[in-house]
Protein backbone atom coordinates (compact mmCIF):
# COMPACT_ATOMS: atom_id res chain seq x y z
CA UNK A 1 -166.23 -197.43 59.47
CA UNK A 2 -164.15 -200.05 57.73
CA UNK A 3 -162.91 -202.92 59.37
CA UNK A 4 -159.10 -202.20 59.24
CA UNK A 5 -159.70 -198.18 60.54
CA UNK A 6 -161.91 -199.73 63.48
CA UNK A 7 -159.42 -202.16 64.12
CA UNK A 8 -156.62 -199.11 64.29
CA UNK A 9 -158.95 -197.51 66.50
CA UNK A 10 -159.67 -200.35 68.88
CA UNK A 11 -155.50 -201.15 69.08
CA UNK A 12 -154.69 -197.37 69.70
CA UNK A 13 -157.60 -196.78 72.13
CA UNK A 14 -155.51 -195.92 75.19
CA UNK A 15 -153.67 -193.39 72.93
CA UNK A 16 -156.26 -191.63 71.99
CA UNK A 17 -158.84 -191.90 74.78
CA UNK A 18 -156.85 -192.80 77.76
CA UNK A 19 -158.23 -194.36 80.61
CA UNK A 20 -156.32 -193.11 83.29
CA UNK A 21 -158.52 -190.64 85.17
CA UNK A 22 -156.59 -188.34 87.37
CA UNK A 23 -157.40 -188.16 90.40
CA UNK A 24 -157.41 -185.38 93.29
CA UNK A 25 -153.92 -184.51 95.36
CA UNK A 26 -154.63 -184.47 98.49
CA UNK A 27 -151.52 -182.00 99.68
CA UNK A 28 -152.72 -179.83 97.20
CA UNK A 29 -156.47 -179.69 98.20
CA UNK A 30 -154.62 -179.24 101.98
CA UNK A 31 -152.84 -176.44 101.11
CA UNK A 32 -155.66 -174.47 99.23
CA UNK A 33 -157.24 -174.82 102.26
CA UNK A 34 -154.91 -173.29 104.49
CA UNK A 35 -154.63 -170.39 102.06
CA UNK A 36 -158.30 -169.66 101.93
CA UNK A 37 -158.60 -169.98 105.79
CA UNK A 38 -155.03 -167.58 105.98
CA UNK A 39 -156.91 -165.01 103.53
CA UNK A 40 -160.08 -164.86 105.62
CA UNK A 41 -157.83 -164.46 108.58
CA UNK A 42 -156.38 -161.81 107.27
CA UNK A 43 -159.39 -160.04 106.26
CA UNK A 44 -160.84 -160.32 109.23
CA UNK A 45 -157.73 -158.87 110.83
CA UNK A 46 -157.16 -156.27 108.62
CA UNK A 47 -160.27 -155.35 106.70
CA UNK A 48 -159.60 -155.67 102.84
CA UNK A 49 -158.03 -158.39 100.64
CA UNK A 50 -154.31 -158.62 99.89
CA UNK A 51 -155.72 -157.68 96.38
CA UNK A 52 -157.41 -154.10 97.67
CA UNK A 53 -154.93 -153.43 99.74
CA UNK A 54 -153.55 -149.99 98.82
CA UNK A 55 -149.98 -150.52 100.60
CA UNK A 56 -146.80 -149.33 98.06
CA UNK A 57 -144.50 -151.16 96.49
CA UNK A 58 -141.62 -150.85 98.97
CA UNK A 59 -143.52 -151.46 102.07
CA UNK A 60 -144.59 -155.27 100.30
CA UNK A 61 -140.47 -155.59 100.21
CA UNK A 62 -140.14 -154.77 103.42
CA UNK A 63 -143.48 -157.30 104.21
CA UNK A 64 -141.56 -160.22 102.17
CA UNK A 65 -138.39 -159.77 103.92
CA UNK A 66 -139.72 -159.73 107.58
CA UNK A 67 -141.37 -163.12 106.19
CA UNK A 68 -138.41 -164.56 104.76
CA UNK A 69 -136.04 -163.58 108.15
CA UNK A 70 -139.25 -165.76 110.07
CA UNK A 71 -138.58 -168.74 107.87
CA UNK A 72 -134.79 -168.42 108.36
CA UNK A 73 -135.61 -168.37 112.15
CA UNK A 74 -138.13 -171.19 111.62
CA UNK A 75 -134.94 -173.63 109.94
CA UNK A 76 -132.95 -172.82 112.00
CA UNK A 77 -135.23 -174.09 115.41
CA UNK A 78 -136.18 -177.26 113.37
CA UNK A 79 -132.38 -177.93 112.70
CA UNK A 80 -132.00 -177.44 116.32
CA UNK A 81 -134.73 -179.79 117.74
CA UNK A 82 -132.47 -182.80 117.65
CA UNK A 83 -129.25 -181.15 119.07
């Protein structure tokens, strides 16, 4: 390698091979975790995976929206704790 493409290389280094090494979020690596202990839960509970499960389209609308009323209810008693 000639002196002047080395030299490119050597100025450009972080460019090209950067040093910064990512490392692993923590919330994220939480939250993963609560999902795979929520799935076994809910295999244990109710026999198959979400993925097996042979429930129709309609009745995971209906599932979503009973979930989504909870979290309204769930708001609604945080937003409440300091009244």
């Amino acid at each position: 390698m000639s002196d002047s493409v080395k030299k490119w290389h050597e100025m450009n280094a972080d460019w090209i091979e950067p040093r910064y090494t990512p490392k692993e979020d923590q919330i994220v690596t939480n939250v993963i975790n609560k999902f795979r202990a929520r799935s076994r839960e809910g295999i244990r509970e109710y026999g198959t995976t979400l993925a097996d499960n042979p429930d129709g389209f309609y009745k995971w609308i209906e599932e979503a929206q009973s979930e989504a009323m909870d979290f309204i209810l769930y708001l609604e008693k945080i937003k409440n704790l300091n009244k």
